[in-house]
PDB file of N, CA and C in Angstrom:
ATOM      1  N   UNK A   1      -1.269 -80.942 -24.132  1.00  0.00           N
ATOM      2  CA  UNK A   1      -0.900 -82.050 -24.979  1.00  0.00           C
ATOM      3  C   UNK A   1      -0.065 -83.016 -24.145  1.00  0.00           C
ATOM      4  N   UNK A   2      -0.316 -84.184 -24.292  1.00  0.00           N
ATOM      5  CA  UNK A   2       0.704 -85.476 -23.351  1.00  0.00           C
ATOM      6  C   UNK A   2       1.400 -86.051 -24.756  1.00  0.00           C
ATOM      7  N   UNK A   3       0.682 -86.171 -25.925  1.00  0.00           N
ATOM      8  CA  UNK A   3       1.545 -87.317 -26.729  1.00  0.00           C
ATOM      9  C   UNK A   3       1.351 -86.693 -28.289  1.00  0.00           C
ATOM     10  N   UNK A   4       1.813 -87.191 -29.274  1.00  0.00           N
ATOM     11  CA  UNK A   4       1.692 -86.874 -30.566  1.00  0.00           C
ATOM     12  C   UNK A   4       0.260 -86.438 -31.279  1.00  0.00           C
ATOM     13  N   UNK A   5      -1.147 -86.658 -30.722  1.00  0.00           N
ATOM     14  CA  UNK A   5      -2.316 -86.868 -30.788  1.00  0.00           C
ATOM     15  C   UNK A   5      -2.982 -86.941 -30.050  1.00  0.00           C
ATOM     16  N   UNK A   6      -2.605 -87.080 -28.506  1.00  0.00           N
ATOM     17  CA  UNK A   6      -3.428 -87.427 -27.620  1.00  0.00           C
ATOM     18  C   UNK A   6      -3.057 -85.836 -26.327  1.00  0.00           C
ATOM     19  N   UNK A   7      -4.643 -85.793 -25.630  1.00  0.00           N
ATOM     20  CA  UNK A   7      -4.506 -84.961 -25.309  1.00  0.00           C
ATOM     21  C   UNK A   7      -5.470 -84.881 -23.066  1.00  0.00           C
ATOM     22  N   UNK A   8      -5.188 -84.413 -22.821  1.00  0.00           N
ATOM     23  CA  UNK A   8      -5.776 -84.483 -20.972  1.00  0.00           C
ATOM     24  C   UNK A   8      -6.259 -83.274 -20.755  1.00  0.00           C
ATOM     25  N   UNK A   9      -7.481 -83.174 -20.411  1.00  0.00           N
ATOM     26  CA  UNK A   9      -8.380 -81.904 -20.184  1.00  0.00           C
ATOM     27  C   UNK A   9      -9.783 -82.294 -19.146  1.00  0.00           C
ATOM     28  N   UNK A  10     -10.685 -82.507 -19.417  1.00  0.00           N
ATOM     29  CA  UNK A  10     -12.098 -82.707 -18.382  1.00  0.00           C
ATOM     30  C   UNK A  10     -11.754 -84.631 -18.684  1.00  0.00           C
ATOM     31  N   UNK A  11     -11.295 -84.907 -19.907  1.00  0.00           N
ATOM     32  CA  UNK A  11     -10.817 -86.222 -20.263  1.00  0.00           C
ATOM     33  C   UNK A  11      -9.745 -86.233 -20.895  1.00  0.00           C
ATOM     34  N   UNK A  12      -9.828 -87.874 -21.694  1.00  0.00           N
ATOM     35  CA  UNK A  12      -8.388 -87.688 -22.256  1.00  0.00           C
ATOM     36  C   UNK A  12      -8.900 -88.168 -23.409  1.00  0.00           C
ATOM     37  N   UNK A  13      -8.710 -87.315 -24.002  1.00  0.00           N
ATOM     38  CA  UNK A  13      -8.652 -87.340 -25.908  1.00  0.00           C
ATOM     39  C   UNK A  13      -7.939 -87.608 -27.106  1.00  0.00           C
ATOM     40  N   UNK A  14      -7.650 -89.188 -27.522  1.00  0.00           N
ATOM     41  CA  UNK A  14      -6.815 -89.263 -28.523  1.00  0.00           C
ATOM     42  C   UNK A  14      -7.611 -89.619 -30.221  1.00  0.00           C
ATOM     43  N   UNK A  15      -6.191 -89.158 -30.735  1.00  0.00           N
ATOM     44  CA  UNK A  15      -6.206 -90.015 -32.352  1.00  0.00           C
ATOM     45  C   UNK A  15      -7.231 -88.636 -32.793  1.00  0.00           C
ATOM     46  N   UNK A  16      -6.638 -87.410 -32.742  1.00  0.00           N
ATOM     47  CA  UNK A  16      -7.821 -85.765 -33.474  1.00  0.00           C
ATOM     48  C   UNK A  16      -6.638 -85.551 -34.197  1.00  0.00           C
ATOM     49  N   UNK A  17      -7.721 -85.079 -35.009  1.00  0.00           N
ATOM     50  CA  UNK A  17      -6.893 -84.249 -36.129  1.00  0.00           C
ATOM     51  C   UNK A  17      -6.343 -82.850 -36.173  1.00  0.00           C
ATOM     52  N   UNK A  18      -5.496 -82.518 -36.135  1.00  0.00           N
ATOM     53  CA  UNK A  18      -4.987 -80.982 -36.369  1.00  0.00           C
ATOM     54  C   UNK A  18      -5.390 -79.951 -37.215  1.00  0.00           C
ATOM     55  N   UNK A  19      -6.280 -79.108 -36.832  1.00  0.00           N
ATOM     56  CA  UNK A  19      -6.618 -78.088 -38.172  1.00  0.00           C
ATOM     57  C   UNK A  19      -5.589 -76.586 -38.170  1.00  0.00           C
ATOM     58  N   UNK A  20      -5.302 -76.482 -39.641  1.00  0.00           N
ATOM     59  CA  UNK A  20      -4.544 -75.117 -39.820  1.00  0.00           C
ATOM     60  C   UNK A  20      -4.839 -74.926 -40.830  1.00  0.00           C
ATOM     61  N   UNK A  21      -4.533 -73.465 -41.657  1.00  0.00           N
ATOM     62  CA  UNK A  21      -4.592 -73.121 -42.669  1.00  0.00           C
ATOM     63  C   UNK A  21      -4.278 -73.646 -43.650  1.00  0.00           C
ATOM     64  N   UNK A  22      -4.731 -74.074 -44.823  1.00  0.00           N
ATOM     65  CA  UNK A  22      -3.297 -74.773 -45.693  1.00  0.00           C
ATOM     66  C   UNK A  22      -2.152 -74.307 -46.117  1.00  0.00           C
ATOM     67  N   UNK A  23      -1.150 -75.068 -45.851  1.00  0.00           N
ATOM     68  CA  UNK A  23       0.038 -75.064 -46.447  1.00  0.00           C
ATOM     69  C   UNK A  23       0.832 -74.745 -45.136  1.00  0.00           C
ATOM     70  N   UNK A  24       0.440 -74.856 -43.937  1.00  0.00           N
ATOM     71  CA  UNK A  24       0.648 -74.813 -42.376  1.00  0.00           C
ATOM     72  C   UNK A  24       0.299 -76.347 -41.373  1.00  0.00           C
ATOM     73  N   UNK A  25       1.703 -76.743 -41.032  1.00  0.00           N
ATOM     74  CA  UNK A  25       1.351 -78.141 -40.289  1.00  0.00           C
ATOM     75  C   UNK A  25       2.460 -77.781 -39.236  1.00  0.00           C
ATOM     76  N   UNK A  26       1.499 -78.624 -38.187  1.00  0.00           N
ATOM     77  CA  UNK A  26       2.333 -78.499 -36.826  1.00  0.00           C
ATOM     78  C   UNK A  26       1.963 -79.351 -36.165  1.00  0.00           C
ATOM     79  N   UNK A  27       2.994 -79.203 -34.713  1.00  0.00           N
ATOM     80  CA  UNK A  27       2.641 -80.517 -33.611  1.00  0.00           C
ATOM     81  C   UNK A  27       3.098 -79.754 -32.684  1.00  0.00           C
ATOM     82  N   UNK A  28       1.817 -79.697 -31.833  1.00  0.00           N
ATOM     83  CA  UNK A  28       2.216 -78.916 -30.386  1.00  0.00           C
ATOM     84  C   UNK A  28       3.017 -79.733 -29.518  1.00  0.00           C
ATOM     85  N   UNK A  29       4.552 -78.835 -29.036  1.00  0.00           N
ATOM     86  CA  UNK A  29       4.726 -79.830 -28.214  1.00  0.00           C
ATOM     87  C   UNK A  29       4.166 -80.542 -26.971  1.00  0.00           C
ATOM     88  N   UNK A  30       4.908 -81.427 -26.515  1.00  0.00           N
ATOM     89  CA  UNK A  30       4.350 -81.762 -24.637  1.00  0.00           C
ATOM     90  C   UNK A  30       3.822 -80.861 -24.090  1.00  0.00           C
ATOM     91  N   UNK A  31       2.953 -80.493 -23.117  1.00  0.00           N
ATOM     92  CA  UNK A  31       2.132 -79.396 -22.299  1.00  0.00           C
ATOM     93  C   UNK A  31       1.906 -78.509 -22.410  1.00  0.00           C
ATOM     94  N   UNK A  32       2.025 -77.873 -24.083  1.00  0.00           N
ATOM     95  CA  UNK A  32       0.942 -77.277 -24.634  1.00  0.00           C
ATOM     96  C   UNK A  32       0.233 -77.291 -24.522  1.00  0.00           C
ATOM     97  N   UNK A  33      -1.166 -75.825 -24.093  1.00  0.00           N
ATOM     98  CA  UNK A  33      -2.591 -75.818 -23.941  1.00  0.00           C
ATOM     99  C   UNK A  33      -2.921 -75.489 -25.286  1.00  0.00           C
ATOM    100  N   UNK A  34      -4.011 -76.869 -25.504  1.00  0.00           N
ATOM    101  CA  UNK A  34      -4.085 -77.219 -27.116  1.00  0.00           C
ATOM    102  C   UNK A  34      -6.035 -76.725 -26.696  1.00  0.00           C
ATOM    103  N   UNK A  35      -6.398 -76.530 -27.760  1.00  0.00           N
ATOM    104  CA  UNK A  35      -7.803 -75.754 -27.965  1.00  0.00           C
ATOM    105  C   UNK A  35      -8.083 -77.355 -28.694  1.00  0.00           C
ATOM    106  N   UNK A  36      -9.101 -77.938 -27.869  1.00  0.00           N
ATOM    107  CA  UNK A  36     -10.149 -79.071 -29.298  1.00  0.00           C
ATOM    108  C   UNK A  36     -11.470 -78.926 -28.963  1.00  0.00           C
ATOM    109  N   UNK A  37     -11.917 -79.186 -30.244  1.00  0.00           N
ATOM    110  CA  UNK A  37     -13.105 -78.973 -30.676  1.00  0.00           C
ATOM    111  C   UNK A  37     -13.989 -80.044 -31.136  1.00  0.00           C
ATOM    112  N   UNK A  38     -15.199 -80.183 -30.612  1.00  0.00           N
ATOM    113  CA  UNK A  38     -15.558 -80.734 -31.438  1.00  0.00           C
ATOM    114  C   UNK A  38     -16.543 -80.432 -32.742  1.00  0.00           C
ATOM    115  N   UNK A  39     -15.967 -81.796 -33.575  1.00  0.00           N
ATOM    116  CA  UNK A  39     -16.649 -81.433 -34.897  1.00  0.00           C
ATOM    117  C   UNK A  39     -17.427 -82.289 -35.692  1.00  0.00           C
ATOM    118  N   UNK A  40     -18.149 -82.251 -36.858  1.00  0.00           N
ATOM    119  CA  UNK A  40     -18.735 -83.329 -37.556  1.00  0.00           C
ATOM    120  C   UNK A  40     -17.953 -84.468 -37.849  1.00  0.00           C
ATOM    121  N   UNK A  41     -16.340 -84.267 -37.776  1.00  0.00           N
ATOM    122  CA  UNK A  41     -15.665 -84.858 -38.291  1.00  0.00           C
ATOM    123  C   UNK A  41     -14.909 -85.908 -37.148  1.00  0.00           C
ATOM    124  N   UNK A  42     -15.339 -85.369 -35.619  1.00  0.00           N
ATOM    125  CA  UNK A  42     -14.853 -85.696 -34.463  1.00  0.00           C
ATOM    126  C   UNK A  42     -14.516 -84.643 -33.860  1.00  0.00           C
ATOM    127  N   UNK A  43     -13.524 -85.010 -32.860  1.00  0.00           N
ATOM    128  CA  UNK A  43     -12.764 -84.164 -31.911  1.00  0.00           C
ATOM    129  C   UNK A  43     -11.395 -83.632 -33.108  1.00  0.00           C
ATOM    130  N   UNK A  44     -10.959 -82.451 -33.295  1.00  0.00           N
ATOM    131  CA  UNK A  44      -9.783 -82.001 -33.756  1.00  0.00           C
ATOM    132  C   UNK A  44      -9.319 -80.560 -32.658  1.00  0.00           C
ATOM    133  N   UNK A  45      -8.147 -80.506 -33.425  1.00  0.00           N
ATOM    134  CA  UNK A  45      -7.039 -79.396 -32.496  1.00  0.00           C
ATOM    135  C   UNK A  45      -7.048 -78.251 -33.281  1.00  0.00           C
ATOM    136  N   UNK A  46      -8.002 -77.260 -32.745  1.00  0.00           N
ATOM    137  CA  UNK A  46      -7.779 -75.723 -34.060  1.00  0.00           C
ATOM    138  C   UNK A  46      -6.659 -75.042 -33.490  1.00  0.00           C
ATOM    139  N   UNK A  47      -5.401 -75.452 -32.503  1.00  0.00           N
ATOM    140  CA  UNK A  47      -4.110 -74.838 -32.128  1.00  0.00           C
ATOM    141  C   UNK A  47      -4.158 -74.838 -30.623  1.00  0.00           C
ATOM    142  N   UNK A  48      -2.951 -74.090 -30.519  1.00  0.00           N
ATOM    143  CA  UNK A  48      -2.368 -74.007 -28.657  1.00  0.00           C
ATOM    144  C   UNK A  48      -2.553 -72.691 -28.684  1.00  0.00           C
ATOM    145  N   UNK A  49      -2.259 -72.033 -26.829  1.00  0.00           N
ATOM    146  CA  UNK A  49      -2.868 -70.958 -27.108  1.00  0.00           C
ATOM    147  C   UNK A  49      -1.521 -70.260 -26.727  1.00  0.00           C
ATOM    148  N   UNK A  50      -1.325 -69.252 -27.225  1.00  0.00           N
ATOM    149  CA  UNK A  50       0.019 -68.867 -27.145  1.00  0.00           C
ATOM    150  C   UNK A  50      -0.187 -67.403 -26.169  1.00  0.00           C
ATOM    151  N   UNK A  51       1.003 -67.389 -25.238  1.00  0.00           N
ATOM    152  CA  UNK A  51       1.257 -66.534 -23.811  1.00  0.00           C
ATOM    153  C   UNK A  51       2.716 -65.714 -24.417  1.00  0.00           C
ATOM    154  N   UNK A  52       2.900 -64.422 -23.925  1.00  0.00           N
ATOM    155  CA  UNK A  52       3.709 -63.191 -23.696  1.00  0.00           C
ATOM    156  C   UNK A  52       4.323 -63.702 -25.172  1.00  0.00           C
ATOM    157  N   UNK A  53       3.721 -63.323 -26.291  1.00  0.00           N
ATOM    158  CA  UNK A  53       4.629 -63.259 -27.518  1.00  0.00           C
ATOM    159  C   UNK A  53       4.885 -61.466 -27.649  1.00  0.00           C
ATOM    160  N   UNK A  54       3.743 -60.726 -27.122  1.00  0.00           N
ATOM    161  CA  UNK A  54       4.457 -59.385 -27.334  1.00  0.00           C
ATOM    162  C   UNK A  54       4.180 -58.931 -28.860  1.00  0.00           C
ATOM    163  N   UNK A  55       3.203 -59.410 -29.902  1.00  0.00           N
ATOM    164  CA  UNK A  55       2.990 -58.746 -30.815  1.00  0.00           C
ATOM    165  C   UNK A  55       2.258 -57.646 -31.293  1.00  0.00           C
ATOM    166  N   UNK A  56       2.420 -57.146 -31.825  1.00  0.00           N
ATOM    167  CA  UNK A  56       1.256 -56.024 -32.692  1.00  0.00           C
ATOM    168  C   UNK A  56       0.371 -56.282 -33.091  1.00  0.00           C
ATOM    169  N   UNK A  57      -1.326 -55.863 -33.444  1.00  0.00           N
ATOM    170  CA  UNK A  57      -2.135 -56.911 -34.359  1.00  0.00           C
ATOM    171  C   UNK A  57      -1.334 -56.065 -35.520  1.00  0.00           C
ATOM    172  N   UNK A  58      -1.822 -57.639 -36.367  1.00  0.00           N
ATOM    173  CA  UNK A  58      -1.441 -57.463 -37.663  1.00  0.00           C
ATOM    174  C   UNK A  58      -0.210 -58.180 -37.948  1.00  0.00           C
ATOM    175  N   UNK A  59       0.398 -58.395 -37.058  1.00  0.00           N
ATOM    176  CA  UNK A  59       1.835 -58.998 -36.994  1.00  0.00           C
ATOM    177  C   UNK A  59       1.881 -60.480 -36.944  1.00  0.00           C
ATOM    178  N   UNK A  60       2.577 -61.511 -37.630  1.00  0.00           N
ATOM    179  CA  UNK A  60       3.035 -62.769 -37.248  1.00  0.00           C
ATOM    180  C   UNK A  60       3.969 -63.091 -36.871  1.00  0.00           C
ATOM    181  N   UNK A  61       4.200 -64.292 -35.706  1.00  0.00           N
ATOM    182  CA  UNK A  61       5.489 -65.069 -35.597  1.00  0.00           C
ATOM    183  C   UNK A  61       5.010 -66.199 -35.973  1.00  0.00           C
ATOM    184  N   UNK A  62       6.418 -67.029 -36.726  1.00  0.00           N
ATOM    185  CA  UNK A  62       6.403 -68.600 -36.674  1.00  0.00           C
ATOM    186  C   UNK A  62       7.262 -69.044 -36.130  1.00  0.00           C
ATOM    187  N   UNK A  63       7.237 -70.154 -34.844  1.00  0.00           N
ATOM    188  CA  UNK A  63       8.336 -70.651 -34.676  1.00  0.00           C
ATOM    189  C   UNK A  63       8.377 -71.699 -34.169  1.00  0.00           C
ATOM    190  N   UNK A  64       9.542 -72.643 -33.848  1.00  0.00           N
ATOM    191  CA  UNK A  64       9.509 -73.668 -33.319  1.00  0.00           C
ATOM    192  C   UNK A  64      10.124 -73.955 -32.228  1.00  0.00           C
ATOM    193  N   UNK A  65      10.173 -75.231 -31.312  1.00  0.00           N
ATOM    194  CA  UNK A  65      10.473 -75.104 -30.168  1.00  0.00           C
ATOM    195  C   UNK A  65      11.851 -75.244 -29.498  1.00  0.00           C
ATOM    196  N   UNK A  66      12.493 -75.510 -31.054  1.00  0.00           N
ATOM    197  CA  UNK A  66      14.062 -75.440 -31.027  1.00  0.00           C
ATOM    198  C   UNK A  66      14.548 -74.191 -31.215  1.00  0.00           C
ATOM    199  N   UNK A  67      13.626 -73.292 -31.392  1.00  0.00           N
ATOM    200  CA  UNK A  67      14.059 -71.759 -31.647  1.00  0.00           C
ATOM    201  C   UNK A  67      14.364 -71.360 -32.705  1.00  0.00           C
ATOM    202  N   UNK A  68      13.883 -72.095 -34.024  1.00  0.00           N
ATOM    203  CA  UNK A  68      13.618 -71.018 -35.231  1.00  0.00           C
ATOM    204  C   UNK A  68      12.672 -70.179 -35.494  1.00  0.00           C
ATOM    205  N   UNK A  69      13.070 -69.102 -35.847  1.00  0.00           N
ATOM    206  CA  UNK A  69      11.836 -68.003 -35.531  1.00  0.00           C
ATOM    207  C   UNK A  69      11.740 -67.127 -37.069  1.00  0.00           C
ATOM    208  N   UNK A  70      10.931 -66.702 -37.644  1.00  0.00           N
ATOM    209  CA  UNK A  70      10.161 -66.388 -38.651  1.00  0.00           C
ATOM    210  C   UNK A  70       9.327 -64.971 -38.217  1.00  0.00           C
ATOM    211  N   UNK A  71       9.672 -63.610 -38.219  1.00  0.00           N
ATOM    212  CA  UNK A  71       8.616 -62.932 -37.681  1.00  0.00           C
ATOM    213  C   UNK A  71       8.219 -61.581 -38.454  1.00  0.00           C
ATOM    214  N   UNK A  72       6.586 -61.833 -39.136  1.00  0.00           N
ATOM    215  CA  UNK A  72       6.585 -60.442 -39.899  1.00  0.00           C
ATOM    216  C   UNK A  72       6.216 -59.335 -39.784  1.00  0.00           C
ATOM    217  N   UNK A  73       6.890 -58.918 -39.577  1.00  0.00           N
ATOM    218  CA  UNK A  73       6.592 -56.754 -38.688  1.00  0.00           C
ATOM    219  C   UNK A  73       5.604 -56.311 -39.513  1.00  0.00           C
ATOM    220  N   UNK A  74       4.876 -55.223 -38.775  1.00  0.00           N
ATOM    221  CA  UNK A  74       3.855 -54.296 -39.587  1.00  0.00           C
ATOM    222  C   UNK A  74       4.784 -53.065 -40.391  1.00  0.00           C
ATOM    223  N   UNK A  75       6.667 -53.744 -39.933  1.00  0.00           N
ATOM    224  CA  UNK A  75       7.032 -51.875 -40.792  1.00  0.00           C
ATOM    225  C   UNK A  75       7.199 -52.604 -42.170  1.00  0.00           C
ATOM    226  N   UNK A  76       6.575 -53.907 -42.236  1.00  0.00           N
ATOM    227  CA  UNK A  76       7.600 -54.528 -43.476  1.00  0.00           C
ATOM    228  C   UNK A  76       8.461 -55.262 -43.178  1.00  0.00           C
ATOM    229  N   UNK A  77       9.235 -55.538 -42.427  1.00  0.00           N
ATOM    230  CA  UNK A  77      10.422 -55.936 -42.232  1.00  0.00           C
ATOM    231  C   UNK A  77      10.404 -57.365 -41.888  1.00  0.00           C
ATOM    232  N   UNK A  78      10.836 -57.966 -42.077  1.00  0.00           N
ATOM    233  CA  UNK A  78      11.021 -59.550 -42.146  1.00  0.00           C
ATOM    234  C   UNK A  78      12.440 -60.277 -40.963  1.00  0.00           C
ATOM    235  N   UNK A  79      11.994 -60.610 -40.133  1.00  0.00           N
ATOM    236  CA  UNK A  79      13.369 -61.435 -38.854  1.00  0.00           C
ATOM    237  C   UNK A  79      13.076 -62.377 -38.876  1.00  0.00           C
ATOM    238  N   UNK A  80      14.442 -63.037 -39.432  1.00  0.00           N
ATOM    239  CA  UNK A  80      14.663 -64.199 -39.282  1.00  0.00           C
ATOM    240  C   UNK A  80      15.573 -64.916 -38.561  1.00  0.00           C
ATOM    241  N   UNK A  81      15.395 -65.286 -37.381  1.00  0.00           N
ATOM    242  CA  UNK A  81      16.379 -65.920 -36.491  1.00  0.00           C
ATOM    243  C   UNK A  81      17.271 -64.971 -36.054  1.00  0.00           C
ATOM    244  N   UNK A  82      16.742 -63.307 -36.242  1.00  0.00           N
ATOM    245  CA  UNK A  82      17.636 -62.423 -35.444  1.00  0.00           C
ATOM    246  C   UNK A  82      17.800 -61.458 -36.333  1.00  0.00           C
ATOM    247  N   UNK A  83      17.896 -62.244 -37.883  1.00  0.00           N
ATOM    248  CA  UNK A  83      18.581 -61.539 -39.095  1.00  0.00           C
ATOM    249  C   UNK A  83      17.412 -60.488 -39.697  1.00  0.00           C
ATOM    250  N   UNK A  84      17.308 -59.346 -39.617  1.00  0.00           N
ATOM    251  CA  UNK A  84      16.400 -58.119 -39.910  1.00  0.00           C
ATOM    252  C   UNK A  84      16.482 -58.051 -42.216  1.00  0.00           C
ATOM    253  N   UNK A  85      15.558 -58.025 -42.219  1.00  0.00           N
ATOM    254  CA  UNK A  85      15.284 -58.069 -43.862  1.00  0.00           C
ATOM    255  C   UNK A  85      14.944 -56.912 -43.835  1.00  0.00           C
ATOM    256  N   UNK A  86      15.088 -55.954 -44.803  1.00  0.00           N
ATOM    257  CA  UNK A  86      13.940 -54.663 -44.892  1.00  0.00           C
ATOM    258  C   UNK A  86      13.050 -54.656 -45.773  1.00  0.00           C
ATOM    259  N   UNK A  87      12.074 -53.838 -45.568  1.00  0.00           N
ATOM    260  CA  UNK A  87      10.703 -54.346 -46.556  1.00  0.00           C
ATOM    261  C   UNK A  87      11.133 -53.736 -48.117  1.00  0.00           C
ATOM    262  N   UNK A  88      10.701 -54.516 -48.887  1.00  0.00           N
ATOM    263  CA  UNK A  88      11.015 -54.545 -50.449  1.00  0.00           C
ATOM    264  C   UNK A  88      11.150 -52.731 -50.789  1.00  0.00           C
ATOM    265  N   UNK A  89      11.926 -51.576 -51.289  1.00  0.00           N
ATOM    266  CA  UNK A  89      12.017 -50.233 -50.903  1.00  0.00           C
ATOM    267  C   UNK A  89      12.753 -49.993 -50.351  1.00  0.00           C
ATOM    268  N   UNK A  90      12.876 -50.554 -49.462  1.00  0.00           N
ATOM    269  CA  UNK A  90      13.151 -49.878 -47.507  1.00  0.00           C
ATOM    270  C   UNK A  90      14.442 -49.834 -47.559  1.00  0.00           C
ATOM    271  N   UNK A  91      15.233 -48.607 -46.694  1.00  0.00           N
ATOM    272  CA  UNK A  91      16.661 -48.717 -46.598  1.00  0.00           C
ATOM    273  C   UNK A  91      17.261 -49.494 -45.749  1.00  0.00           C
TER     274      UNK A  91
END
């Protein structure tokens, strides 16, 4: 990624749209390796590709590049910014 939309690869690709799940919006930052595609709709961004997160399958992180972090364990357990939740039960 170089700019808000625009992107440098075999060319340079601006003004695509971002695809995510709904109710999920993002903006990769600066030199992010962004995945685009093309589509009926044009060129869009189905995400960046993410290096040494260290997860489990099954597991999510969310986070951002200021370092809020969101991450949901397979024991249940919910971290948030450090802060450990236990799964709904759990001691």
């Amino acid at each position: 990624m170089t700019g808000s939309s625009t992107a440098q690869g075999s060319g340079e690709y601006r003004d695509f749209a971002f695809v995510a799940p709904w109710g999920i919006a993002y903006q990769p930052p600066a030199a992010a390796k962004a995945v685009l595609v093309n589509s009926t709709e044009g060129m869009v961004c189905t995400g960046a590709m993410m290096e040494g997160m260290d997860l489990e399958p099954g597991e999510l992180l969310l986070f951002s590049q200021g370092g809020a972090r969101i991450y949901l364990k397979n024991t249940g357990e919910v971290v948030i910014n450090g802060q450990v939740f236990a799964a709904e039960g759990g001691e």
